[in-house]
Every structure is written in structure tokens, then in C-alpha cells.
Protein backbone atom coordinates (compact mmCIF):
# COMPACT_ATOMS: atom_id res chain seq x y z
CA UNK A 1 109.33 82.75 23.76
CA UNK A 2 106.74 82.71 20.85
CA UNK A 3 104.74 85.62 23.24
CA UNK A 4 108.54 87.68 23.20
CA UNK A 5 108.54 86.95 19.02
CA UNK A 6 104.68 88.33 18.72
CA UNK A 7 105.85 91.32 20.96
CA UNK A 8 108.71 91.98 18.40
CA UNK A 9 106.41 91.68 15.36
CA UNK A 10 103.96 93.84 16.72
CA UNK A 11 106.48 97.00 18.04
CA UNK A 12 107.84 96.35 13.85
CA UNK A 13 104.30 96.98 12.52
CA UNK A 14 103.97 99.83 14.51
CA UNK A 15 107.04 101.57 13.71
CA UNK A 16 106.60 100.47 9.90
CA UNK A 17 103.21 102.16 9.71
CA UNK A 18 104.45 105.22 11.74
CA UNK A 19 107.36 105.48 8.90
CA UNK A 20 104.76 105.35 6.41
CA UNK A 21 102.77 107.79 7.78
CA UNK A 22 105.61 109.83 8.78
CA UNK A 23 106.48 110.20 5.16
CA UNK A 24 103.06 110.59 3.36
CA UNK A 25 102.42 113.73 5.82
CA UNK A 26 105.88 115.00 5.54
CA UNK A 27 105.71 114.49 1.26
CA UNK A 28 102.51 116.02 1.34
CA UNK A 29 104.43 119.63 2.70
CA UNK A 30 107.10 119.18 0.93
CA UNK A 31 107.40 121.00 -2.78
CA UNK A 32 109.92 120.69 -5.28
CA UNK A 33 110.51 122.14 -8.90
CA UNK A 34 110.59 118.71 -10.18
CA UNK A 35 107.27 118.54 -9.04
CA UNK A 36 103.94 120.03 -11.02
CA UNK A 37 101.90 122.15 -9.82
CA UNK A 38 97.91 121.73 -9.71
CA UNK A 39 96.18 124.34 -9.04
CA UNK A 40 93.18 125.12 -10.40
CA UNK A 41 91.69 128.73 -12.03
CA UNK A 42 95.38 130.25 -12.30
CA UNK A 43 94.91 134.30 -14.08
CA UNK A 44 98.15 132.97 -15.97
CA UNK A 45 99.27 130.14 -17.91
CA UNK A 46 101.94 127.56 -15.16
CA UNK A 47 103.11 125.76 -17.90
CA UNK A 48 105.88 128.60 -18.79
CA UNK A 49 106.71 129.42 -14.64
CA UNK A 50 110.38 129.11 -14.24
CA UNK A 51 111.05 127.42 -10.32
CA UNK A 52 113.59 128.20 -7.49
CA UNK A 53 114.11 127.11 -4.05
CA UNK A 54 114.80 130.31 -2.80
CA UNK A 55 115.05 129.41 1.38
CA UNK A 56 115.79 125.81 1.46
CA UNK A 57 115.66 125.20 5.29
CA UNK A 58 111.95 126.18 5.02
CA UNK A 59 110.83 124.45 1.71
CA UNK A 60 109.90 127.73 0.21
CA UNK A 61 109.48 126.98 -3.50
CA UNK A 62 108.86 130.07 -6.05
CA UNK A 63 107.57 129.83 -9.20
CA UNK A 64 107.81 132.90 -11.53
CA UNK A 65 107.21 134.35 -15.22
CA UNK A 66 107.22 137.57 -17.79
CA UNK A 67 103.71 137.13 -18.75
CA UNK A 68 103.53 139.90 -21.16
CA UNK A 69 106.01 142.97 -21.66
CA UNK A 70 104.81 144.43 -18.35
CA UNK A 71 103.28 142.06 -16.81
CA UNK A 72 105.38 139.65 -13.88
CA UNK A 73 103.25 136.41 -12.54
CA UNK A 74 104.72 134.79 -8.97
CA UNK A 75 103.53 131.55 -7.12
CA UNK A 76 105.15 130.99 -3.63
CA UNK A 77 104.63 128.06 -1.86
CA UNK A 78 105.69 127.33 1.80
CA UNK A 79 104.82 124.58 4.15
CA UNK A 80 101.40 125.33 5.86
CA UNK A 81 101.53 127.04 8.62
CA UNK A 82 99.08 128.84 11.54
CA UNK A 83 100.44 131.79 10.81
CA UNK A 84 101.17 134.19 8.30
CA UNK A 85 103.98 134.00 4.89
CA UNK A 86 105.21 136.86 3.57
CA UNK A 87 107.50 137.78 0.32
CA UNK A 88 108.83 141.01 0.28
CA UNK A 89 110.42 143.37 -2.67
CA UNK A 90 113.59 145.29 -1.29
CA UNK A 91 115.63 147.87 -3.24
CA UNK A 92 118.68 147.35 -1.04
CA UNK A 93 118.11 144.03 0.93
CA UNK A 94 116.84 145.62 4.38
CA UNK A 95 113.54 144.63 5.29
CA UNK A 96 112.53 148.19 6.18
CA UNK A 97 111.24 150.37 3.31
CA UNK A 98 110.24 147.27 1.49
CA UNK A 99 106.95 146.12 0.34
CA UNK A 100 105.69 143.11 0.66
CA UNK A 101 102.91 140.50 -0.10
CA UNK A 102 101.43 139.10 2.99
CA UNK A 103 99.01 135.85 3.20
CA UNK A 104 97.10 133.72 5.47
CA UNK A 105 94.51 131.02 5.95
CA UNK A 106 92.52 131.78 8.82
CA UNK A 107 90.46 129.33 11.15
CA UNK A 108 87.62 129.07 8.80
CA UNK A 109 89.90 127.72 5.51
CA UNK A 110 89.42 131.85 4.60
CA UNK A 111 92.73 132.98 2.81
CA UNK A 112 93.44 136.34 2.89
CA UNK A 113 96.17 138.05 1.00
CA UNK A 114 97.19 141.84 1.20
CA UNK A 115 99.97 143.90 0.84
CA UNK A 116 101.81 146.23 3.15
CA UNK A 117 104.60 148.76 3.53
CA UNK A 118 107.25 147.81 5.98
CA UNK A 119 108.04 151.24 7.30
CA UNK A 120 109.95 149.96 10.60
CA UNK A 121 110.11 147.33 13.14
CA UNK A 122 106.86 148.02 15.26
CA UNK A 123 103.45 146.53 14.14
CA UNK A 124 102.22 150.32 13.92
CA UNK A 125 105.10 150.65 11.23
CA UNK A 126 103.77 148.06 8.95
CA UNK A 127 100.65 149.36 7.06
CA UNK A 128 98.56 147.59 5.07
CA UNK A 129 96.72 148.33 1.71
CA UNK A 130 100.41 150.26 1.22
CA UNK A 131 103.16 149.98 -0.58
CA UNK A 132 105.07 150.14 -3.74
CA UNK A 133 103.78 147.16 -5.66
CA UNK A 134 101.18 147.73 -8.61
CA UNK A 135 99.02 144.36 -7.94
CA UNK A 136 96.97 143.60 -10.62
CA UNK A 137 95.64 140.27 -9.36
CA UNK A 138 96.02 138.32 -6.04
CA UNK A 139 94.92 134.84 -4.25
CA UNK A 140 95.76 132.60 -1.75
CA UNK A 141 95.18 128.35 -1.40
CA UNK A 142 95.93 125.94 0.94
CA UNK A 143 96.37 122.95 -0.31
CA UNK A 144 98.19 119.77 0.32
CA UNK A 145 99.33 120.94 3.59
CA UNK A 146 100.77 123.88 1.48
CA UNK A 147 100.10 127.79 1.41
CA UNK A 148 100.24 129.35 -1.82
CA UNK A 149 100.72 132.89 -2.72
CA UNK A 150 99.63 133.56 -5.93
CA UNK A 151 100.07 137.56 -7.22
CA UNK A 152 100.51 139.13 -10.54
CA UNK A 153 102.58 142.69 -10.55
CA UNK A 154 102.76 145.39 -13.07
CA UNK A 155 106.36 146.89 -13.91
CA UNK A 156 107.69 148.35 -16.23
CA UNK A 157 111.03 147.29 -15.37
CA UNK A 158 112.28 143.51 -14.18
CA UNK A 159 111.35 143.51 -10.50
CA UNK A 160 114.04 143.95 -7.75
CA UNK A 161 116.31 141.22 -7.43
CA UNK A 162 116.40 141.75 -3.64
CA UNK A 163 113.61 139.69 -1.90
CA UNK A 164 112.34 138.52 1.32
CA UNK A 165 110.68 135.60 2.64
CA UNK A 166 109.61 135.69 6.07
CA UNK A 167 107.13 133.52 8.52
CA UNK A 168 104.91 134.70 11.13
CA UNK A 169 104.99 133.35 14.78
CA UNK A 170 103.13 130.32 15.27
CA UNK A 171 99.28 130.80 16.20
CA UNK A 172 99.56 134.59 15.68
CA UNK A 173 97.60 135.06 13.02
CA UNK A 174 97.32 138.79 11.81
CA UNK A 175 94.16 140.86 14.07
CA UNK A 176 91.16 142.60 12.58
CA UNK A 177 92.75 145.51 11.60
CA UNK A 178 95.44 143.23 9.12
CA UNK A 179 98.09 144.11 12.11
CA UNK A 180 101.38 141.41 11.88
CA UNK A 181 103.03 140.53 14.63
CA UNK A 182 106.88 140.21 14.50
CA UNK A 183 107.87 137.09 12.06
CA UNK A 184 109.48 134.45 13.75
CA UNK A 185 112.11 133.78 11.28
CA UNK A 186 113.17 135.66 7.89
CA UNK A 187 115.56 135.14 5.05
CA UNK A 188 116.90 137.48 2.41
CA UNK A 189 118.08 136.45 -0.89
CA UNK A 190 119.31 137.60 -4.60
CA UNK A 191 116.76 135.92 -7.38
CA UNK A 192 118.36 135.86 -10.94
CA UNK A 193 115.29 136.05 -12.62
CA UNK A 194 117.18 134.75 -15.83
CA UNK A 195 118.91 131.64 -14.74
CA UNK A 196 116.74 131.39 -11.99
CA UNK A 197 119.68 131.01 -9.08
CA UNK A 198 118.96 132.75 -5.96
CA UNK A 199 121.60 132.60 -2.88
CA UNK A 200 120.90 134.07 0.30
CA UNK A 201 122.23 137.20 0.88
CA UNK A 202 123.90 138.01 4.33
CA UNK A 203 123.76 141.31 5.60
CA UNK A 204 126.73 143.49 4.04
CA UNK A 205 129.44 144.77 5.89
CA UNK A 206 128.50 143.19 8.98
CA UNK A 207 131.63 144.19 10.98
CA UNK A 208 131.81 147.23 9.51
CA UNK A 209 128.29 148.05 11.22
CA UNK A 210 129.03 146.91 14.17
CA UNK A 211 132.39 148.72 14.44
CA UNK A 212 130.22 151.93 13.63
CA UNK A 213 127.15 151.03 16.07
CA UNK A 214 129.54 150.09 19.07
CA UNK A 215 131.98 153.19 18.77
CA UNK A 216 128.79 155.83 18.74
CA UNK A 217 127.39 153.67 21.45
CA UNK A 218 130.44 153.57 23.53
CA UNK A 219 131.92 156.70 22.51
CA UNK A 220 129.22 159.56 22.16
CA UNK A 221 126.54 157.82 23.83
CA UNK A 222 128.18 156.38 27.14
CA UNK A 223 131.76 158.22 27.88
CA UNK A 224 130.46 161.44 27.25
CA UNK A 225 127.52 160.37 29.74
CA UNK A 226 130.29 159.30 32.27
CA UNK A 227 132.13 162.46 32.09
CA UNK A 228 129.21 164.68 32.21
CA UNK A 229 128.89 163.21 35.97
CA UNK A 230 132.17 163.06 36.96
CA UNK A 231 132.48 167.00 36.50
CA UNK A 232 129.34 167.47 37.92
CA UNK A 233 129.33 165.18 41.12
CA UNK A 234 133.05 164.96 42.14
CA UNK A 235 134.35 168.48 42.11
CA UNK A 236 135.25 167.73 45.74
CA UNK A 237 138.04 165.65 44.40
CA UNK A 238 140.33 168.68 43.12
CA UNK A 239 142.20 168.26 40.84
CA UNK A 240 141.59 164.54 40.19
CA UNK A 241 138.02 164.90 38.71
CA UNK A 242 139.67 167.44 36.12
CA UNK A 243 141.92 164.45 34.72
CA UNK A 244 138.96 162.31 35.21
CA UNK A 245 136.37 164.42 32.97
CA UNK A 246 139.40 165.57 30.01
CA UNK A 247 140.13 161.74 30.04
CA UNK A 248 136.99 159.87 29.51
CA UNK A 249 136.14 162.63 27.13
CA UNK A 250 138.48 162.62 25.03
CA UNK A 251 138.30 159.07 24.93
CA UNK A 252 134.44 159.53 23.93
CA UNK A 253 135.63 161.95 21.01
CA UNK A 254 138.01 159.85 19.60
CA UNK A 255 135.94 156.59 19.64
CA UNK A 256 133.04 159.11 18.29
CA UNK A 257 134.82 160.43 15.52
CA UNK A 258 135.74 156.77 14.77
CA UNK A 259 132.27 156.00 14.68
CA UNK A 260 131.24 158.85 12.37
CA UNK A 261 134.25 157.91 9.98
CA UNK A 262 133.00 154.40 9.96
CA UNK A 263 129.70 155.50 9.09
CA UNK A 264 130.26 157.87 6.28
CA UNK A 265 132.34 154.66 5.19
CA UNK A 266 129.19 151.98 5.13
CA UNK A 267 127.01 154.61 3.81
CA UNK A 268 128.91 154.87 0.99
CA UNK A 269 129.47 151.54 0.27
CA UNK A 270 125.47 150.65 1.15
CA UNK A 271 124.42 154.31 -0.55
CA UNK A 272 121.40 153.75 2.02
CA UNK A 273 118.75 156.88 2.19
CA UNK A 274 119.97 157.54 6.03
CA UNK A 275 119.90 161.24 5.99
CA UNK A 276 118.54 161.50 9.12
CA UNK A 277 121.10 159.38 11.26
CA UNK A 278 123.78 160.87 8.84
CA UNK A 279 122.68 164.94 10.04
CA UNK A 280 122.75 163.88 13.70
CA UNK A 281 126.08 162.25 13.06
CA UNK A 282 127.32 165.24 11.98
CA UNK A 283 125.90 167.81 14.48
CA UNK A 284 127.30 165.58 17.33
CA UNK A 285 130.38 165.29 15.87
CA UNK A 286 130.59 169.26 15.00
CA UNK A 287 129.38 169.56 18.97
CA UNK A 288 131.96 168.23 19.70
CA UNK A 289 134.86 169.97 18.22
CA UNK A 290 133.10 172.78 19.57
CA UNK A 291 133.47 171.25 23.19
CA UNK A 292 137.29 170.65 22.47
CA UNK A 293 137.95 174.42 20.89
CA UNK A 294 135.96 175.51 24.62
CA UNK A 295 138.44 173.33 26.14
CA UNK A 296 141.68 175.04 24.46
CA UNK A 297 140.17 178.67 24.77
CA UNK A 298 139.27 177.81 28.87
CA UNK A 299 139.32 181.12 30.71
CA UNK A 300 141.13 181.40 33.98
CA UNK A 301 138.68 181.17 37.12
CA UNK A 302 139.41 184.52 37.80
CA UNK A 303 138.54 185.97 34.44
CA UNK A 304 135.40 187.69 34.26
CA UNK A 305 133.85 185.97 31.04
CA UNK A 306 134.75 182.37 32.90
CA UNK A 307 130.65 182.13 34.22
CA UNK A 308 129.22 182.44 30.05
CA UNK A 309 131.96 179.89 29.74
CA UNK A 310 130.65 177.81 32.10
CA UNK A 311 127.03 178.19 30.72
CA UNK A 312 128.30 177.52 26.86
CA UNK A 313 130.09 174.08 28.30
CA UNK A 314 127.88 172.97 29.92
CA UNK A 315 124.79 174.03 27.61
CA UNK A 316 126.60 172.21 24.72
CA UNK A 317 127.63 169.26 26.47
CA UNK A 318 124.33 168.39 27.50
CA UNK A 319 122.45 169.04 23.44
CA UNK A 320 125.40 166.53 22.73
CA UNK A 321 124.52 164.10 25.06
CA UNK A 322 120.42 164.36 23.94
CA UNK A 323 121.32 164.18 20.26
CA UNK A 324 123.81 161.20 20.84
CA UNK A 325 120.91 159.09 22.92
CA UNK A 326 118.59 160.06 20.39
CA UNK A 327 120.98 158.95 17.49
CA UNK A 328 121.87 155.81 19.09
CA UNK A 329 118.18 154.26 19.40
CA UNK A 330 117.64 155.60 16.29
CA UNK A 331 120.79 153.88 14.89
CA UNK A 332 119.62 150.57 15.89
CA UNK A 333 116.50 150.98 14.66
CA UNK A 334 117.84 151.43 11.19
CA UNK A 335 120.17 148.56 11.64
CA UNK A 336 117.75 146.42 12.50
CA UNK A 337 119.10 144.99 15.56
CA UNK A 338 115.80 144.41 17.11
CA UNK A 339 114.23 144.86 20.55
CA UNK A 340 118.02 143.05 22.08
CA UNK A 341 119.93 146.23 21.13
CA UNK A 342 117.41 148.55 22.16
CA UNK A 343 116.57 146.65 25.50
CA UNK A 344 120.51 146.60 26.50
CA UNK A 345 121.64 150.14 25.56
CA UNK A 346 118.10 151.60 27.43
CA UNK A 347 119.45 149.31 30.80
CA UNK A 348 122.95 150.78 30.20
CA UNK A 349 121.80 154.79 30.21
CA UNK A 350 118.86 154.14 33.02
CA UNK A 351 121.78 152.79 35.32
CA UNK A 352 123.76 155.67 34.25
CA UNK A 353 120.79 158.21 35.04
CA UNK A 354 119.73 156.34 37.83
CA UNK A 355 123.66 157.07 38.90
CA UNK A 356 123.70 160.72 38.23
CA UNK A 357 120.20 161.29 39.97
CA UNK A 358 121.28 160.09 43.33
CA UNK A 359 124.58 162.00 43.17
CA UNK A 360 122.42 164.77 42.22
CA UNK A 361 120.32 164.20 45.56
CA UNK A 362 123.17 163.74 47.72
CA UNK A 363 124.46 166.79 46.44
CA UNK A 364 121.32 168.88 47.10
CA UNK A 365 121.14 167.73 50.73
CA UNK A 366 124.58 168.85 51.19
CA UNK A 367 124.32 172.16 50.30
């Protein structure tokens, strides 16, 4: 019995000092505005920063002040990590086209702080020594099991409201050449620089996008595939592959047109610089009408012009279904959908080539 009650008393110490350990290490990551903040050889004065939380689930504390009439001071501090933290300045709350300040503590205890220009989703896209942000100052300290970013900008004007706090991938520290890997997680938020309130910001309109990037998808950049073999492959089925092709595309038009409506919509609402995507929207869609004006003005197979017919179809048809492909990736690159979209729509038209190229074959050794 009195070997059962030492057992006890020993398993209590044990998970008394693990508690106690547990929360030294875990206070020791952990920041707070109520809580002061010593660091040593600031470029500004801390006693005047104004403190938010701005991404709670990750204990990312930011500290902030108008030093002088154009002058903006920032101090972000996250939990320690072996990877990289990042705070980026958006004009419309989309991570591409922002700049950003980018830090890390390598191996060694050597912090390295830099700034890049987050020109897409690709490592290749994000550039370093670039960007929008007049830095007049930079640092970065670990500390306390924390990773501060300390950075002084030049504006004229109040900095963007719009900002982004992301977090590298765990033991991916950036290469040689300052190149970042994809972060592993990312938060976007509004920062009242006055009251100092920041919410996180979801990403607008979200069913509105989606309604847009599924109708293209579906519409331009699949049906119209779909018919496109059907009138090329199943002629032998008179006149049932006519019904077939005028069915599915119309169908594609009409969910196309849909998804150009919807995206004149979000761009208005968003006002997003997508002048690009916007064009190609347009030519499709004017390709088209074109293809359904061919369709009313058909020639009879007997009538002599019925072969340039033929070629202007079909010549059309296919610059539609090039610029809807194209427009499609390109579509979910600006929506920043990541590699998921991009993975499942290139599966969806390989299946559909792969399709059309042994129908092409069979058709070949046929003839």
C-alpha cells in the first residue's frame, strides 16, 4: 500500500513540474499588449506604439506609431518559428500585387529581413529587394522564443489599411537567392490605425466568384470543348450529333455569357486592375456571338460558299476554345485558388484531349 501511495506522489510531481514547465515555455511565446516590450536599440521611441492583436489564432501582436509627419514605425511580433513571417501592405486585400516585409532567423541566430513584391503565386513571382514600400530602417530579433519585425516606412499618406500576415512552412527557410516557399498559413485583416481595431477580412464576394469562375469553367471552357468533339468525331450519327453539338453549345454560351455578366459584376464591385482577364472575357464572349450569327446564316450543303463556311466555323470555334483555356488558368490564378484549382481543371481538359485524340486516331485509320 504505502509503495501504491509513493507511486501516486511521484506520477503528481511529475505532472506538476510538466504543468509548470508547460506554462513557462508556452508564456515565454506568448505576447500581449498588456505586456511591455524590451527591446533594446529601437530607431524610435516604444513608449508612444499603439498595440493590436491583429491574427489571434497565431499570437501575432503589432505594435505601431506616426513618428513624425511622414514617418510610420511598426513592431510585429509572432511566436518563433523555423521559418519565415511576413506582413504585407495590400491596396485591395489580395495578396498578389502587394508588398510585403519578410523576416527570418536562420540556423546561426542570423536575422535577416527584406522586402519583396508579391507579383503571383509561384516563388519566381515573388521578388525580392522589390516593392512599393519606402523603408527607411529595418531589423529583426529573436527573443523570448519570439520573432520580431521591426521596420520604419516613409509615406506621405496613412499606410493601407489592408494588411497581411502570413507564415512560412515549417523548416523551409528562404534559399540563397531570398526565394520563399509557399506560406503555410495566411490571414488578411483591416487595421484602424486610429482606434487601433483590426478584424479579419474574408475574401469579398465569395459566391459571387465562384458563380463567375465555375460558369467560364463549365461553360466556355468545358461544353464548348465537348461540342467541338461531338461534331468532329460522330458525324456518323446523322442527324443526332447535329442536336448533340447545337445543344451542348448553346448550353456553353449561355452559362458563358452568365459568367462574363457575373464578372463585369465583381469587377465592379472589387474595381480590381484585371484588364487582362476582362479583354479575354470579352473576345470569347464576342467569339461567340459570332459562332451563333454563323449558326443562323448556315448555308445549305449544296451552296457553293458552304466549304469557307465550314473553314470560318470551325477556325473560330477552335481561337474560342484556346482563349477560353487560356482565360480559365489565368482566372484562377488571379483568384487565388491555388495549385487545387489549377491541378483539377488541367485533369478535366487532359481527359477531354486525351478523348478527342483517340477519336481522332480511330478516325484516321478508318479512312
Amino acid at each position: 500500500m504505502t509503495m501504491m501511495k509513493n507511486k501516486a506522489s511521484s506520477v503528481s510531481i511529475v505532472f506538476f513540474i510538466t504543468t509548470i514547465l508547460f506554462r513557462l515555455v508556452n508564456s515565454q511565446q506568448t505576447d500581449s499588449c498588456s505586456s511591455n516590450l524590451n527591446i533594446n536599440d529601437l530607431p524610435f521611441d516604444s513608449t508612444s506604439l499603439s498595440c493590436a492583436p491583429v491574427w489571434a489564432p497565431k499570437n501575432f501582436i503589432l505594435r505601431y506609431t506616426n513618428t513624425s509627419s511622414n514617418l510610420w514605425s511598426f513592431v510585429l511580433s509572432a511566436p518563433a518559428v523555423n521559418s519565415y513571417v511576413a506582413m504585407g501592405f495590400s491596396s485591395n486585400g489580395m495578396m498578389v500585387g502587394s508588398s510585403a516585409i519578410v523576416g527570418w532567423i536562420s540556423s546561426g541566430q542570423t536575422g535577416t529581413i527584406k522586402q519583396y513584391f508579391l507579383g503571383g503565386q509561384t516563388s519566381g513571382q515573388v521578388m525580392p529587394d522589390q516593392g512599393n514600400l519606402n523603408i527607411t530602417s529595418s531589423m529583426v530579433i529573436s527573443q523570448s522564443s519570439r520573432i520580431y519585425l521591426i521596420f520604419q516606412l516613409n509615406t506621405a499618406e496613412q499606410p493601407t489599411s489592408r494588411l497581411i500576415y502570413a507564415v512560412g512552412q515549417d523548416g523551409f527557410l528562404p534559399t540563397a537567392t531570398s526565394s520563399l516557399t509557399q506560406h503555410s498559413d495566411k490571414a488578411t485583416t483591416t487595421l484602424n490605425y486610429v482606434t487601433g481595431q483590426t478584424r479579419t477580412q474574408a475574401t469579398p464576394y465569395t459566391r459571387l466568384r465562384k458563380s463567375h469562375g465555375l460558369l467560364n469553367m463549365l461553360g466556355w471552357g468545358i461544353l464548348m470543348i465537348i461540342g467541338a468533339i461531338v461534331a468532329r468525331h460522330l458525324k456518323h450519327m446523322d442527324p443526332l450529333w447535329f442536336y448533340c453539338h447545337i445543344s451542348i453549345q448553346s448550353l456553353g454560351f449561355l452559362l458563358g455569357l452568365s459568367g462574363v455578366i457575373t464578372g463585369l459584376v465583381l469587377n465592379n464591385k472589387l474595381n480590381n486592375d484585371v484588364s487582362t482577364h476582362k479583354s479575354l472575357g470579352i473576345l470569347i464572349l464576342v467569339l461567340g456571338c459570332l459562332q451563333v450569327m454563323a449558326f443562323l446564316a448556315r448555308p445549305n450543303k449544296e451552296s457553293k460558299v458552304r466549304k469557307y463556311w465550314n473553314w470560318y466555323h470551325y477556325t473560330v470555334g477552335r481561337i474560342l476554345i484556346i482563349f477560353a483555356i487560356s482565360n480559365v488558368f489565368y482566372g484562377i490564378h488571379l483568384g487565388e485558388k491555388g495549385t487545387g484549382w489549377t491541378a483539377g481543371y488541367a485533369v478535366v481538359i487532359s481527359f477531354l484531349f486525351l478523348i478527342a485524340i483517340i477519336l481522332e486516331i480511330r478516325m484516321r485509320m478508318r479512312k
